[in-house]
PDB file of N, CA and C in Angstrom:
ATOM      1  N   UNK A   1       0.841  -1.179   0.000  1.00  0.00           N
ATOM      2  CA  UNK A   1       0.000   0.000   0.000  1.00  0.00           C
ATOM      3  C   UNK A   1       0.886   1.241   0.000  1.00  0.00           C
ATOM      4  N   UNK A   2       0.726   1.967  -0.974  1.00  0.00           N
ATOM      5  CA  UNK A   2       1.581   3.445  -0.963  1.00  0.00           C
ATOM      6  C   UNK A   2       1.002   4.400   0.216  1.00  0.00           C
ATOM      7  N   UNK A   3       2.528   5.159   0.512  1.00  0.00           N
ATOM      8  CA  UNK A   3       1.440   6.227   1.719  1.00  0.00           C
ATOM      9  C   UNK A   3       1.890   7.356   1.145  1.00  0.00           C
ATOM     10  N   UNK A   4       1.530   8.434   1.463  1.00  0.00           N
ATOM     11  CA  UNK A   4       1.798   9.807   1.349  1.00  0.00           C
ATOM     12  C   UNK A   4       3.209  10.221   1.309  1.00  0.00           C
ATOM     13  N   UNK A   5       3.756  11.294   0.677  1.00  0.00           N
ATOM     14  CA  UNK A   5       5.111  12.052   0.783  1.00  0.00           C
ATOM     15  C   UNK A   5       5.368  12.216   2.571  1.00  0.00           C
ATOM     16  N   UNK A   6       4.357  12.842   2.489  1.00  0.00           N
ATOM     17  CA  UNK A   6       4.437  13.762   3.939  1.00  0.00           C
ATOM     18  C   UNK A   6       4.237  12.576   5.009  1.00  0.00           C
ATOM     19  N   UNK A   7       3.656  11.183   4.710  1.00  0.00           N
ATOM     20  CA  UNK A   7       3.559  10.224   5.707  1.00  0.00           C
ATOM     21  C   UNK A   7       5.236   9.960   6.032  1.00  0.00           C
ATOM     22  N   UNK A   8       5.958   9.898   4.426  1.00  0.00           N
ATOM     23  CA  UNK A   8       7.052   9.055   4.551  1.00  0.00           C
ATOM     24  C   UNK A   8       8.255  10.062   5.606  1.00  0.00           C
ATOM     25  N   UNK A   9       8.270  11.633   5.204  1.00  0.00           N
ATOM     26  CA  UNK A   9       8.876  12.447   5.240  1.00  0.00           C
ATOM     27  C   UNK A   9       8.450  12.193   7.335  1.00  0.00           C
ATOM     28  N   UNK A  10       7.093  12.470   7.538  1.00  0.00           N
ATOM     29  CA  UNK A  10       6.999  12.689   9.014  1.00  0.00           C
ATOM     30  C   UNK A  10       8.032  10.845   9.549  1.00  0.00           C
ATOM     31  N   UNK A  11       7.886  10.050   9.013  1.00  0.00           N
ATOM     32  CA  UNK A  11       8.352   8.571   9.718  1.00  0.00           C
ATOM     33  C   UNK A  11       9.754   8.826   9.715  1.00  0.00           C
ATOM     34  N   UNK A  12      10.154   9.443   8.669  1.00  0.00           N
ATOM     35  CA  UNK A  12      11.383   9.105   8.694  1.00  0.00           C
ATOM     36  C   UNK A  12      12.244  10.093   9.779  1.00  0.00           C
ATOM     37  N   UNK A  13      11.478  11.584  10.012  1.00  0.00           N
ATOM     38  CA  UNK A  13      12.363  12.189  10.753  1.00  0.00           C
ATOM     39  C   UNK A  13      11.724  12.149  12.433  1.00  0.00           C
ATOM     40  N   UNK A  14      11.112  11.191  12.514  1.00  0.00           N
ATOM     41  CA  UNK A  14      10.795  11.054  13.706  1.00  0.00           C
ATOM     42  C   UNK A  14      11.340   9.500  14.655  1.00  0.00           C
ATOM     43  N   UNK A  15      11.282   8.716  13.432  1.00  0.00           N
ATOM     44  CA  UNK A  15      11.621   7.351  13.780  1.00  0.00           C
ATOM     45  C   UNK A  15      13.161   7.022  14.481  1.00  0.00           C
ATOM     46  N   UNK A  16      12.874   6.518  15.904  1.00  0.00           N
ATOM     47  CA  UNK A  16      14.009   6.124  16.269  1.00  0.00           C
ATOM     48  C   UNK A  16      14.684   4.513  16.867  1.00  0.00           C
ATOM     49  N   UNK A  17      13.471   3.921  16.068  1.00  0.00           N
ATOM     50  CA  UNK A  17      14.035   2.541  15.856  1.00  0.00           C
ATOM     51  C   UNK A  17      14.629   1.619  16.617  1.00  0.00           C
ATOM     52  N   UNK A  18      15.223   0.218  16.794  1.00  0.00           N
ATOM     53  CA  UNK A  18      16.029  -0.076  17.533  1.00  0.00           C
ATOM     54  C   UNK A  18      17.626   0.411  17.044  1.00  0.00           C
ATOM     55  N   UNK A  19      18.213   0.184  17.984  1.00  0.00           N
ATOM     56  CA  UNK A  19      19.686   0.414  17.536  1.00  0.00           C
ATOM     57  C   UNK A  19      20.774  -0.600  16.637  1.00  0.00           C
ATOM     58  N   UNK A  20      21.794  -0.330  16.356  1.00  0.00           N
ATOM     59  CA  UNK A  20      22.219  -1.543  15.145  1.00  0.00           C
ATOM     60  C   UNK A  20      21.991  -1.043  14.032  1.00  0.00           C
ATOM     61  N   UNK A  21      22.582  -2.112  13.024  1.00  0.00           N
ATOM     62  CA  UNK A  21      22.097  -1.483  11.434  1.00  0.00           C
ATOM     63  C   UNK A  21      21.179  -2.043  10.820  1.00  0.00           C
ATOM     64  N   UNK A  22      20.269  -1.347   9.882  1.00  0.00           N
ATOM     65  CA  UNK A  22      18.958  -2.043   9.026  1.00  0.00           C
ATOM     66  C   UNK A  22      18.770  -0.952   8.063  1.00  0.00           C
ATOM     67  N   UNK A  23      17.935  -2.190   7.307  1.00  0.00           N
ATOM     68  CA  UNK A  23      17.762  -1.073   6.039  1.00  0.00           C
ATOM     69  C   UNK A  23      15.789  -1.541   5.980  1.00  0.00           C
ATOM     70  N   UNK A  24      15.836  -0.169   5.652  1.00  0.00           N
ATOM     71  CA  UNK A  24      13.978   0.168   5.575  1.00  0.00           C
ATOM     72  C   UNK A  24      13.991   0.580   4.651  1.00  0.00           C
ATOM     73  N   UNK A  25      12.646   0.383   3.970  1.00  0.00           N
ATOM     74  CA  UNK A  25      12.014   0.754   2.867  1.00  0.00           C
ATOM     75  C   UNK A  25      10.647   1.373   3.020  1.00  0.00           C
ATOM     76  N   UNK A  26      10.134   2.774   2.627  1.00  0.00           N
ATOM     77  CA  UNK A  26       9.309   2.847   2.239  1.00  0.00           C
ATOM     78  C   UNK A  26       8.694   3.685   1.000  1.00  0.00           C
ATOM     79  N   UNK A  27       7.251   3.312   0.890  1.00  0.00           N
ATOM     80  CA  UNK A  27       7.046   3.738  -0.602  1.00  0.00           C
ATOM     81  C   UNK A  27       5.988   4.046  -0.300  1.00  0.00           C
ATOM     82  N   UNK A  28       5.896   5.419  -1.589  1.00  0.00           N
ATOM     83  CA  UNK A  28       4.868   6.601  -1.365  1.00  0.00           C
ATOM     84  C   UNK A  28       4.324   6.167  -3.187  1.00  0.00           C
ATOM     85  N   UNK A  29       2.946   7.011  -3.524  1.00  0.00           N
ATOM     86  CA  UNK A  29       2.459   6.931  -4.701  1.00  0.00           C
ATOM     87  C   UNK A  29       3.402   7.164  -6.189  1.00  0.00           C
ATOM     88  N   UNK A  30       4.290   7.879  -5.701  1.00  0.00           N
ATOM     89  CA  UNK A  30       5.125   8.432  -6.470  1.00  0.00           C
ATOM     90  C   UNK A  30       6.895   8.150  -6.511  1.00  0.00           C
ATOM     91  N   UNK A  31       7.022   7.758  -5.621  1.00  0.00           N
ATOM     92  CA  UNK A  31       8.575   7.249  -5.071  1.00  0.00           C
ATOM     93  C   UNK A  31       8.584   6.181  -4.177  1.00  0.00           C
ATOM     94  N   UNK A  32      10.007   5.646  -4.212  1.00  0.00           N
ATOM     95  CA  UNK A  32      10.435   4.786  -3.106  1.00  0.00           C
ATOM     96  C   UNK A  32      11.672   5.269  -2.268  1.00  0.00           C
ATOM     97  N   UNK A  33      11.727   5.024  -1.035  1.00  0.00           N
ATOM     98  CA  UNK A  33      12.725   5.681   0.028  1.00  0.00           C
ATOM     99  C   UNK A  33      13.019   4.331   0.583  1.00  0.00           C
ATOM    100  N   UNK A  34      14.866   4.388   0.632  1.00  0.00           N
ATOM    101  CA  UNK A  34      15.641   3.174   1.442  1.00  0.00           C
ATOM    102  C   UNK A  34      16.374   4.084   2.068  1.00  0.00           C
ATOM    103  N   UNK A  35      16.244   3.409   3.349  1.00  0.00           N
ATOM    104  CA  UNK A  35      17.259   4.106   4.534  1.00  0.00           C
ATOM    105  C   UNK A  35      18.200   3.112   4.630  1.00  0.00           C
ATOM    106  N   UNK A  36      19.258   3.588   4.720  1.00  0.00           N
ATOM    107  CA  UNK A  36      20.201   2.878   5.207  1.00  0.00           C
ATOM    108  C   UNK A  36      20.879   3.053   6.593  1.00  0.00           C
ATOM    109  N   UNK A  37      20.940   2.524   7.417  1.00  0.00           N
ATOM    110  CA  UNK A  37      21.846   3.019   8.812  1.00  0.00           C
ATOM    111  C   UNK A  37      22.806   1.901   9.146  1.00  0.00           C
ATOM    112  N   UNK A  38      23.806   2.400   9.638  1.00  0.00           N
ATOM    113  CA  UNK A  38      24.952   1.544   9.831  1.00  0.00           C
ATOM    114  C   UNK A  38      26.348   2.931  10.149  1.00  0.00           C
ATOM    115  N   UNK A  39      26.781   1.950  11.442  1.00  0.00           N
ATOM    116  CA  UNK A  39      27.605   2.644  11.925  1.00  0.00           C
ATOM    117  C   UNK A  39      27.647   4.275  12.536  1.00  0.00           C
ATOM    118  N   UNK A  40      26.847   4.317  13.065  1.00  0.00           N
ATOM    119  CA  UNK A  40      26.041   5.500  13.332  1.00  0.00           C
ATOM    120  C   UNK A  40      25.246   6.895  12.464  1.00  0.00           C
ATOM    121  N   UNK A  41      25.916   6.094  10.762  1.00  0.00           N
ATOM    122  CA  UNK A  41      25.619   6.758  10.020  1.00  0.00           C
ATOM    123  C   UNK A  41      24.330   6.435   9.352  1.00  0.00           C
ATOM    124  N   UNK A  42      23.369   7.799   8.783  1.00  0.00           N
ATOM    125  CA  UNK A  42      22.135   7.059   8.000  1.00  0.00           C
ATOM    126  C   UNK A  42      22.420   7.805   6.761  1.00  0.00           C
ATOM    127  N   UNK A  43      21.560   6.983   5.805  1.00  0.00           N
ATOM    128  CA  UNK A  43      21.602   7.625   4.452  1.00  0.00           C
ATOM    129  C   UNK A  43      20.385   7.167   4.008  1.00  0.00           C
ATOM    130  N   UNK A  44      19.712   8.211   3.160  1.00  0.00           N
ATOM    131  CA  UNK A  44      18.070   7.921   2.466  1.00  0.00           C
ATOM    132  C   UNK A  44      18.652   7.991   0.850  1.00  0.00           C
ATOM    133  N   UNK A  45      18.198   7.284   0.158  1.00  0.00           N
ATOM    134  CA  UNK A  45      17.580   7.074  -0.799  1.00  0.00           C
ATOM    135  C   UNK A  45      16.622   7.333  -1.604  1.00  0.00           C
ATOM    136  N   UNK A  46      16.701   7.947  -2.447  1.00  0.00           N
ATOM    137  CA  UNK A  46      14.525   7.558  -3.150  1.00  0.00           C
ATOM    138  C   UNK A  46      15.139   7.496  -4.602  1.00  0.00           C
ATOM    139  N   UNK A  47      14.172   6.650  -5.415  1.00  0.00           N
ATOM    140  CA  UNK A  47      13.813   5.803  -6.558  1.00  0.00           C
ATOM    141  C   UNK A  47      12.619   6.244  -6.881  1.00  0.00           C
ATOM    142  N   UNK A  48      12.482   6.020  -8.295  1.00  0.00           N
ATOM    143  CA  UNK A  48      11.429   6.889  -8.742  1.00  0.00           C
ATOM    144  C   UNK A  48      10.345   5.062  -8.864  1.00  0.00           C
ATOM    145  N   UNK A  49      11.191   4.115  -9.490  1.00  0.00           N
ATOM    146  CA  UNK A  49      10.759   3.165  -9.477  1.00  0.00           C
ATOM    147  C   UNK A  49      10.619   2.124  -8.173  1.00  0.00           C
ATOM    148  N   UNK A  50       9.944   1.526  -7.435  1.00  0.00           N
ATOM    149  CA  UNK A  50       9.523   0.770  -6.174  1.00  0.00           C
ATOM    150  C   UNK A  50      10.848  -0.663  -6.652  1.00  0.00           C
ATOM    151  N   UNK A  51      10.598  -1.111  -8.282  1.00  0.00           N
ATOM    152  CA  UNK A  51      11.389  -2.241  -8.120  1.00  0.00           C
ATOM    153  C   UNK A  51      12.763  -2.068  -8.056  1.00  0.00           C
ATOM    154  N   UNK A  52      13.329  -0.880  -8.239  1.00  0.00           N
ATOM    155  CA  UNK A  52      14.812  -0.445  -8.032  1.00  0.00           C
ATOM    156  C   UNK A  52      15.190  -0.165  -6.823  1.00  0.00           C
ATOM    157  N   UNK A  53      14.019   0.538  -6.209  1.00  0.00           N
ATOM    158  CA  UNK A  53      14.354   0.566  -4.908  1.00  0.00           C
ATOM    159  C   UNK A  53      14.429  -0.889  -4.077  1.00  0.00           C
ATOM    160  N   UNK A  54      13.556  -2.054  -4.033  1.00  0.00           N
ATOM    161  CA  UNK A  54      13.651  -3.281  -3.693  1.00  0.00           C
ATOM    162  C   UNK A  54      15.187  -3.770  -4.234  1.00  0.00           C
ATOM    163  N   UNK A  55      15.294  -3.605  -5.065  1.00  0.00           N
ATOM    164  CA  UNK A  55      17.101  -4.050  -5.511  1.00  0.00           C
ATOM    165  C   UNK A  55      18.137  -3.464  -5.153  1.00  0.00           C
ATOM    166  N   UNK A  56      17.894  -2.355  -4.834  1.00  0.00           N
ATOM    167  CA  UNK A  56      18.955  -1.819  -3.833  1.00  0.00           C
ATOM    168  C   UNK A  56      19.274  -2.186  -2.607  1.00  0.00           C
ATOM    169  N   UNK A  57      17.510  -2.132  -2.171  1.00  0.00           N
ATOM    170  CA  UNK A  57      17.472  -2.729  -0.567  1.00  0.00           C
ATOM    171  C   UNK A  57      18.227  -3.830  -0.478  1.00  0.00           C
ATOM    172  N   UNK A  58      17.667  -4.735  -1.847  1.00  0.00           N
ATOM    173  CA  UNK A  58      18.206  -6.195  -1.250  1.00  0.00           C
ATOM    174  C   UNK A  58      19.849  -6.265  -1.292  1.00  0.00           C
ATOM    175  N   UNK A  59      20.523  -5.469  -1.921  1.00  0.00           N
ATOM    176  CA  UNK A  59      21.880  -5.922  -2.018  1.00  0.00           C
ATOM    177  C   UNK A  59      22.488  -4.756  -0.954  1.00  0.00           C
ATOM    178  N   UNK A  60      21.998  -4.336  -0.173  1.00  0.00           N
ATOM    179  CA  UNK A  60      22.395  -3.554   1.057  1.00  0.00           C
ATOM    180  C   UNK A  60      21.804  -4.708   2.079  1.00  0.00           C
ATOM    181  N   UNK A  61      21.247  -5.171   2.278  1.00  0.00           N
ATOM    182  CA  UNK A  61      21.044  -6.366   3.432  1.00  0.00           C
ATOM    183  C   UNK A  61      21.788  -7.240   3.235  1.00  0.00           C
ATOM    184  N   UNK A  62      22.312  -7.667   2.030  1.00  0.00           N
ATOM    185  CA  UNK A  62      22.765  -8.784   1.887  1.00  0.00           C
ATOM    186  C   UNK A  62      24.929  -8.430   2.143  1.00  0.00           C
ATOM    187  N   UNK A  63      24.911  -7.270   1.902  1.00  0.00           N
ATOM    188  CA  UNK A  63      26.079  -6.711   2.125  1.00  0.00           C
ATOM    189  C   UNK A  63      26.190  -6.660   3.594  1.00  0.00           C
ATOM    190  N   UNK A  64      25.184  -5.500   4.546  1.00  0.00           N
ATOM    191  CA  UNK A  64      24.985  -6.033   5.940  1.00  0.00           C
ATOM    192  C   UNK A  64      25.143  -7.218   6.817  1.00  0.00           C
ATOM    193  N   UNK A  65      24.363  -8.324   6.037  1.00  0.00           N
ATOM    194  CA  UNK A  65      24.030  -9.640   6.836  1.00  0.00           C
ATOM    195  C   UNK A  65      22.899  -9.423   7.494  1.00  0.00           C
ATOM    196  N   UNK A  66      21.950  -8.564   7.022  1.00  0.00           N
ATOM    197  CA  UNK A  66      20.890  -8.451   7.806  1.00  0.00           C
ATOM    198  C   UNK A  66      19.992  -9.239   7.695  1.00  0.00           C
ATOM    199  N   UNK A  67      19.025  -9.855   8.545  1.00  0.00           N
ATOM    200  CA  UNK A  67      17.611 -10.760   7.712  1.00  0.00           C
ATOM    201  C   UNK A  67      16.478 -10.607   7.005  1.00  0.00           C
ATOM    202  N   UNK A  68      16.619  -8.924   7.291  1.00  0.00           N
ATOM    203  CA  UNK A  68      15.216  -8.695   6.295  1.00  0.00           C
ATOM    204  C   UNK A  68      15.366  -7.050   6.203  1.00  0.00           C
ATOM    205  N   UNK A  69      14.486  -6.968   5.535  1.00  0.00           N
ATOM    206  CA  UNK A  69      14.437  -5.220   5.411  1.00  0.00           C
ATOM    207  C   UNK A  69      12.602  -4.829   5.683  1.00  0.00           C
ATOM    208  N   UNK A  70      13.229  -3.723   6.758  1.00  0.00           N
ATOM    209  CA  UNK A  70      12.079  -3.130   6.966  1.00  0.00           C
ATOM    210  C   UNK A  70      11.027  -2.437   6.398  1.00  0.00           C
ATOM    211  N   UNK A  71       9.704  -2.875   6.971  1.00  0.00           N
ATOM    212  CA  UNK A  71       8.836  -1.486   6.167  1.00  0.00           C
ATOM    213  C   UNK A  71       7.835  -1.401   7.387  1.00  0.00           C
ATOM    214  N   UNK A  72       7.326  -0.148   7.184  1.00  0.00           N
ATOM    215  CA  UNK A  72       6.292   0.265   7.711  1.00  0.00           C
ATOM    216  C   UNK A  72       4.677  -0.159   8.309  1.00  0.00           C
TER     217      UNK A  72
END
């Protein structure tokens, strides 16, 4: 289900998650957003396409060792 710009924009600068690294995904009508965090550092993403963004995600988890990637 797509959510809003402003849904993704309010989650993302409010969200404080568990600690550690993960990668989240979410997707709005119009874009896709991957966060990346690791090492105290974060980095966002957005894709205009949802399946590019899923391919990014996945080869950032898989680089991580993480088990899954988050969404909303």
């Amino acid at each position: 289900m797509p959510y809003s710009q402003t849904y993704v924009r309010a989650y993302l600068d409010r969200y404080l998650g568990h600690l550690g690294p993960r990668i989240e995904m979410v997707e709005t009508d119009r874009q896709a957003f991957v966060r990346v965090v690791e090492d105290e550092e974060e980095r966002i993403y957005s894709f205009e396409a949802g399946s590019s963004a899923l391919a990014f995600a996945e080869r950032q988890r898989m680089r991580l060792r993480l088990p899954a990637i988050m969404r909303p």
